[in-house]
Protein backbone atom coordinates (compact mmCIF):
# COMPACT_ATOMS: atom_id res chain seq x y z
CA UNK A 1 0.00 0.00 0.00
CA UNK A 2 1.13 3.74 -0.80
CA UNK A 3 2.45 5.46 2.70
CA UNK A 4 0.25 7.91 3.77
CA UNK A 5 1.02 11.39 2.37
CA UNK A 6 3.06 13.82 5.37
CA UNK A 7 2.17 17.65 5.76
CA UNK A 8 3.18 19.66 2.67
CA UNK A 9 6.34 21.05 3.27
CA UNK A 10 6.00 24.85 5.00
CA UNK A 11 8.15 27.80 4.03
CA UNK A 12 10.24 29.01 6.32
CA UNK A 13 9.62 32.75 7.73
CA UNK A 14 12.00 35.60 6.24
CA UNK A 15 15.27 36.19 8.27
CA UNK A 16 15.23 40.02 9.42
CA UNK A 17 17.85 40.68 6.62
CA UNK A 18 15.87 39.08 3.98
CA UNK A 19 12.71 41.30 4.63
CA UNK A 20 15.05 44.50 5.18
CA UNK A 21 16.80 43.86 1.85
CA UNK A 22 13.69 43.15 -0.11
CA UNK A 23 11.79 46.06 1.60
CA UNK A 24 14.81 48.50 0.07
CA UNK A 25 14.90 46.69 -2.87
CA UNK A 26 10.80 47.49 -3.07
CA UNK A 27 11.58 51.47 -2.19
CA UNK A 28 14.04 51.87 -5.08
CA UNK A 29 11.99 50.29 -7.44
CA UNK A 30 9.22 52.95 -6.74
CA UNK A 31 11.60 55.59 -6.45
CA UNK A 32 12.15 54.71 -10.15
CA UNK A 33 8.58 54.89 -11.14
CA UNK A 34 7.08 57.17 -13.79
CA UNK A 35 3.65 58.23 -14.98
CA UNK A 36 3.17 57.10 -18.81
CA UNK A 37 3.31 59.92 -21.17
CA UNK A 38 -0.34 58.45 -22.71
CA UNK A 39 -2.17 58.59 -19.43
CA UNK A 40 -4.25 61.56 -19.19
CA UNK A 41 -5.57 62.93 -15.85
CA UNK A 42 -8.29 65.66 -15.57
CA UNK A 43 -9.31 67.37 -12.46
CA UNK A 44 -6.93 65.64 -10.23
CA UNK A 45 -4.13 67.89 -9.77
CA UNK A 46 -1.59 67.64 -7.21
CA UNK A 47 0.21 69.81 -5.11
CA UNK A 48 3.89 70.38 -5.65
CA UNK A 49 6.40 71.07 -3.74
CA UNK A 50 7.38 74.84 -3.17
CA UNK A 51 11.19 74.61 -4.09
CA UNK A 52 14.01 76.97 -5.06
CA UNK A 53 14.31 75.57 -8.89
CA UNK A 54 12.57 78.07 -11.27
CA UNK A 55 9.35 76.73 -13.35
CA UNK A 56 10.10 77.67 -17.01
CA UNK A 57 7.72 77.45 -20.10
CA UNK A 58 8.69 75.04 -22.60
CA UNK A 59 10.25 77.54 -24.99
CA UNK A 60 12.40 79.59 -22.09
CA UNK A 61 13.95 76.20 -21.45
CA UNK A 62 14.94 75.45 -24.61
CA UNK A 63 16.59 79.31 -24.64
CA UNK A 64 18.14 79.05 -21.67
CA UNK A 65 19.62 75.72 -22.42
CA UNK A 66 21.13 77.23 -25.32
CA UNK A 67 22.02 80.59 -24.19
CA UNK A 68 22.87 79.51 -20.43
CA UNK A 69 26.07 80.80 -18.53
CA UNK A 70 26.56 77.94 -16.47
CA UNK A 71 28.71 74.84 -18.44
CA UNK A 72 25.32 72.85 -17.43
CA UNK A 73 21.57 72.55 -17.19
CA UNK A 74 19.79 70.14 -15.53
CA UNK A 75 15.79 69.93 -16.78
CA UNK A 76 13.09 68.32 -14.46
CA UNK A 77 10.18 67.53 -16.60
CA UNK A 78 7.19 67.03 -14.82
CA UNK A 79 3.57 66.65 -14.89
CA UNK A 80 1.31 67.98 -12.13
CA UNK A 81 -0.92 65.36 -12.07
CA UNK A 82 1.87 62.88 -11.47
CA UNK A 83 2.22 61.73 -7.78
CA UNK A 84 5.90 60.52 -8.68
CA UNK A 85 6.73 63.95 -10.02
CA UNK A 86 5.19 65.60 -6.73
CA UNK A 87 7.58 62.74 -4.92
CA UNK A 88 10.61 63.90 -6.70
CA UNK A 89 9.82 67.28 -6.92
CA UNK A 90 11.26 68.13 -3.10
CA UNK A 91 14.05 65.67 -3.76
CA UNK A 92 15.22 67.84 -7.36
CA UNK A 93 15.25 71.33 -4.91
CA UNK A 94 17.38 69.71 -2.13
CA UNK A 95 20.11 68.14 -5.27
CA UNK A 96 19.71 71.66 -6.77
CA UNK A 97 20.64 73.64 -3.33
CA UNK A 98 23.96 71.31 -2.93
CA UNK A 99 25.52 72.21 -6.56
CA UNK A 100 27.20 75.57 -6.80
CA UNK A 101 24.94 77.94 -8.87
CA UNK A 102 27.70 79.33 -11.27
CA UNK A 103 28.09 75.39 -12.65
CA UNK A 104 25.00 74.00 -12.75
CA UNK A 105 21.53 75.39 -13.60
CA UNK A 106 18.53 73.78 -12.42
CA UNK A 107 15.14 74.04 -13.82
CA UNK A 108 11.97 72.63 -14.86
CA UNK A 109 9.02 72.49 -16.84
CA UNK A 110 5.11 71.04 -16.69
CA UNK A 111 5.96 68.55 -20.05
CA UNK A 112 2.18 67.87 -19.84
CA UNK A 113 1.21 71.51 -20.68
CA UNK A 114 3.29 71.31 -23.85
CA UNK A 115 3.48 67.72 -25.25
CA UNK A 116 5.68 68.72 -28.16
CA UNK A 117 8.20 69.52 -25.68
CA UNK A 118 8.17 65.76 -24.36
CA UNK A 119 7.99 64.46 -27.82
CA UNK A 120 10.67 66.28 -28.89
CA UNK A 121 13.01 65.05 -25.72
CA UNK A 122 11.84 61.42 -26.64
CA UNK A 123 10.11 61.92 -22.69
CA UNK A 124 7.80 58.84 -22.16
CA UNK A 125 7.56 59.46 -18.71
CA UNK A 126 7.02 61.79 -15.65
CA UNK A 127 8.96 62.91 -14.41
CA UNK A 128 12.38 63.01 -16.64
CA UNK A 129 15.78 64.40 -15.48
CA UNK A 130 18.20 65.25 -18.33
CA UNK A 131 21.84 66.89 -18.33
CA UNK A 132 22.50 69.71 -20.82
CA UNK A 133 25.86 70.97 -21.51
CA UNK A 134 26.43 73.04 -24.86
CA UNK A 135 23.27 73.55 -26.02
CA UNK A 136 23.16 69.62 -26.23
CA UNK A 137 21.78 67.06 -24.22
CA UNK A 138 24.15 65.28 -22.35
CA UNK A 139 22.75 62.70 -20.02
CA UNK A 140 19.36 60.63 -19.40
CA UNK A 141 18.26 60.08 -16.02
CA UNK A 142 17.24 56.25 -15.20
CA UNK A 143 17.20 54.73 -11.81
CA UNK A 144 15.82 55.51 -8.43
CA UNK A 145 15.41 59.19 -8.39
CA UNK A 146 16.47 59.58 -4.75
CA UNK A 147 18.72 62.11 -3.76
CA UNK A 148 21.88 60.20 -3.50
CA UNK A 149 21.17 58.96 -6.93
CA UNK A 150 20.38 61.96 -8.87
CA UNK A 151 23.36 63.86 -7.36
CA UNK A 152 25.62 60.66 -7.82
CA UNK A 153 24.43 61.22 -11.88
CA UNK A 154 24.73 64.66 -11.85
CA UNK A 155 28.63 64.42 -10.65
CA UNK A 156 29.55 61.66 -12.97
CA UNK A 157 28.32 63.25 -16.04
CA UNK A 158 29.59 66.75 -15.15
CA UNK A 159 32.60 68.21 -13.99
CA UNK A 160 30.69 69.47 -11.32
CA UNK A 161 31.01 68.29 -7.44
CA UNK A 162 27.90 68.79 -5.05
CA UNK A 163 29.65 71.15 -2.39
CA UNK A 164 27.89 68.61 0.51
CA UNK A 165 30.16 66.14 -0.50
CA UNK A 166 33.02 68.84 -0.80
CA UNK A 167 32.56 70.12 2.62
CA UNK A 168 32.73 66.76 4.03
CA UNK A 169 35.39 66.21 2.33
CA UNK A 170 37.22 69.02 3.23
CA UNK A 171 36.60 68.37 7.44
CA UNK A 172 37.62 64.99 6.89
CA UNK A 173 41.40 66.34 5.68
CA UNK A 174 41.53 69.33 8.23
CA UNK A 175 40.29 66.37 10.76
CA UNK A 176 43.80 64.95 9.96
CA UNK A 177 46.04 67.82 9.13
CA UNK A 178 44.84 70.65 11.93
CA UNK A 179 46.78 69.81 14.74
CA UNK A 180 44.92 68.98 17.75
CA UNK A 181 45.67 71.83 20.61
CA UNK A 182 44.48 70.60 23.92
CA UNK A 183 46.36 70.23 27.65
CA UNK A 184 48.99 67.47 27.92
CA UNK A 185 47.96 65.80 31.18
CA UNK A 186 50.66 63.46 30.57
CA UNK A 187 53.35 66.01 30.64
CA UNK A 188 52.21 67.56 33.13
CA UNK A 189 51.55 65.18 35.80
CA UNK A 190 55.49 64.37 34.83
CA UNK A 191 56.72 67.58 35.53
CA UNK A 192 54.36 67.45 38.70
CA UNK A 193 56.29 64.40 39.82
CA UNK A 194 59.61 65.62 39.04
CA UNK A 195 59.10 68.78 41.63
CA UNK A 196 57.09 66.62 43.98
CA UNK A 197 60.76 63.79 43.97
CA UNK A 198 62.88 67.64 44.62
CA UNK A 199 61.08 69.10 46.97
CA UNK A 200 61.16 65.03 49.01
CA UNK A 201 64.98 65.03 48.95
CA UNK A 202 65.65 68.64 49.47
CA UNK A 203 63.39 68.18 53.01
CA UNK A 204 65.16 64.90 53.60
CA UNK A 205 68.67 65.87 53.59
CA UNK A 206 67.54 68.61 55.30
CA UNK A 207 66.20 66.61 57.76
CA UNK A 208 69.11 64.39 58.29
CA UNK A 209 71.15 67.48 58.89
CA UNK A 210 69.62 68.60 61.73
């Protein structure tokens, strides 16, 4: 006779680890999220972030990339229907404040108020960061759009360093290279001693002597 079927075999709970690294893995993946291009939204507008980084039209953008000061412009195109681009929004004003102003511009534009903008960027989704340097774009955005990652893209397709990351780096050398002035207890209590053996003898041969 066939043995009796056990207990089907149970799965065994997620270590600690496990669930930590999948729950990060989960955040990046909808820090990377977009809003198609093709969906359209009516009446459900959301409410952006107030941020330092200039809203331009569609046409001032394309002038200023071309007539810009800086070596570089980085675009934000967004949609304000987009909860990712309201996400993102805060995120692109905090990258923008850490990059000196005279090497990087930072600006953006509502893509979904002027389509032939997006189409002519290839954008397929909101929102879309893109380098320009020249005139010419220079760099795609794809990834987690968190701030360590946009300013990690910004830096290696630019000459430009975020000054957060420069000031840091600057403590950490005068950390080593400043010269630390505080009291030496050590010499000090050494000199203390020294006296303190003197003034011992001095009253013991004085002692003997009388």
């Amino acid at each position: 006779p066939a043995a009796p079927e056990g207990p089907p075999p149970t799965t065994p709970p997620p270590t600690e680890a496990a669930a930590a690294e999948s729950a990060a893995a989960a955040e990046l993946a909808a820090a990377a999220a977009v809003c198609p291009v093709e969906v359209v939204k009516q009446n459900n507008t959301i409410t952006t972030y107030t941020s330092m980084v200039p809203v331009v039209s569609a046409l001032e953008a394309m002038s200023i990339v071309k007539e810009s000061k800086q070596p570089y412009v980085v675009l934000l195109v967004y949609a304000k229907w987009c909860p990712f681009s309201a996400k993102v929004d805060q995120t692109f004003s905090m990258v923008a404040g850490s990059f000196p102003t005279h090497s990087a511009l930072f600006i953006k534009v509502d893509g979904y108020n002027d389509k032939r903008f997006g189409t002519h960027l290839v954008i397929r989704g909101y929102p879309t960061i893109m380098i320009f340097g020249s005139g010419k774009p220079v760099s795609l955005f794809e990834g987690p759009k968190t701030r360590k990652h946009i300013t990690d893209f910004i830096q290696a397709n630019t000459n430009v360093t975020s000054r957060t990351l420069r000031l840091k780096s600057q403590a950490a050398t005068a950390m080593f290279e400043t010269p630390v002035r505080g009291v030496d207890w050590m010499l000090r209590f050494s000199l203390f001693y020294v006296c303190l053996t003197g003034v011992f003898a001095s009253f013991k041969y004085y002692m003997q002597q009388t």
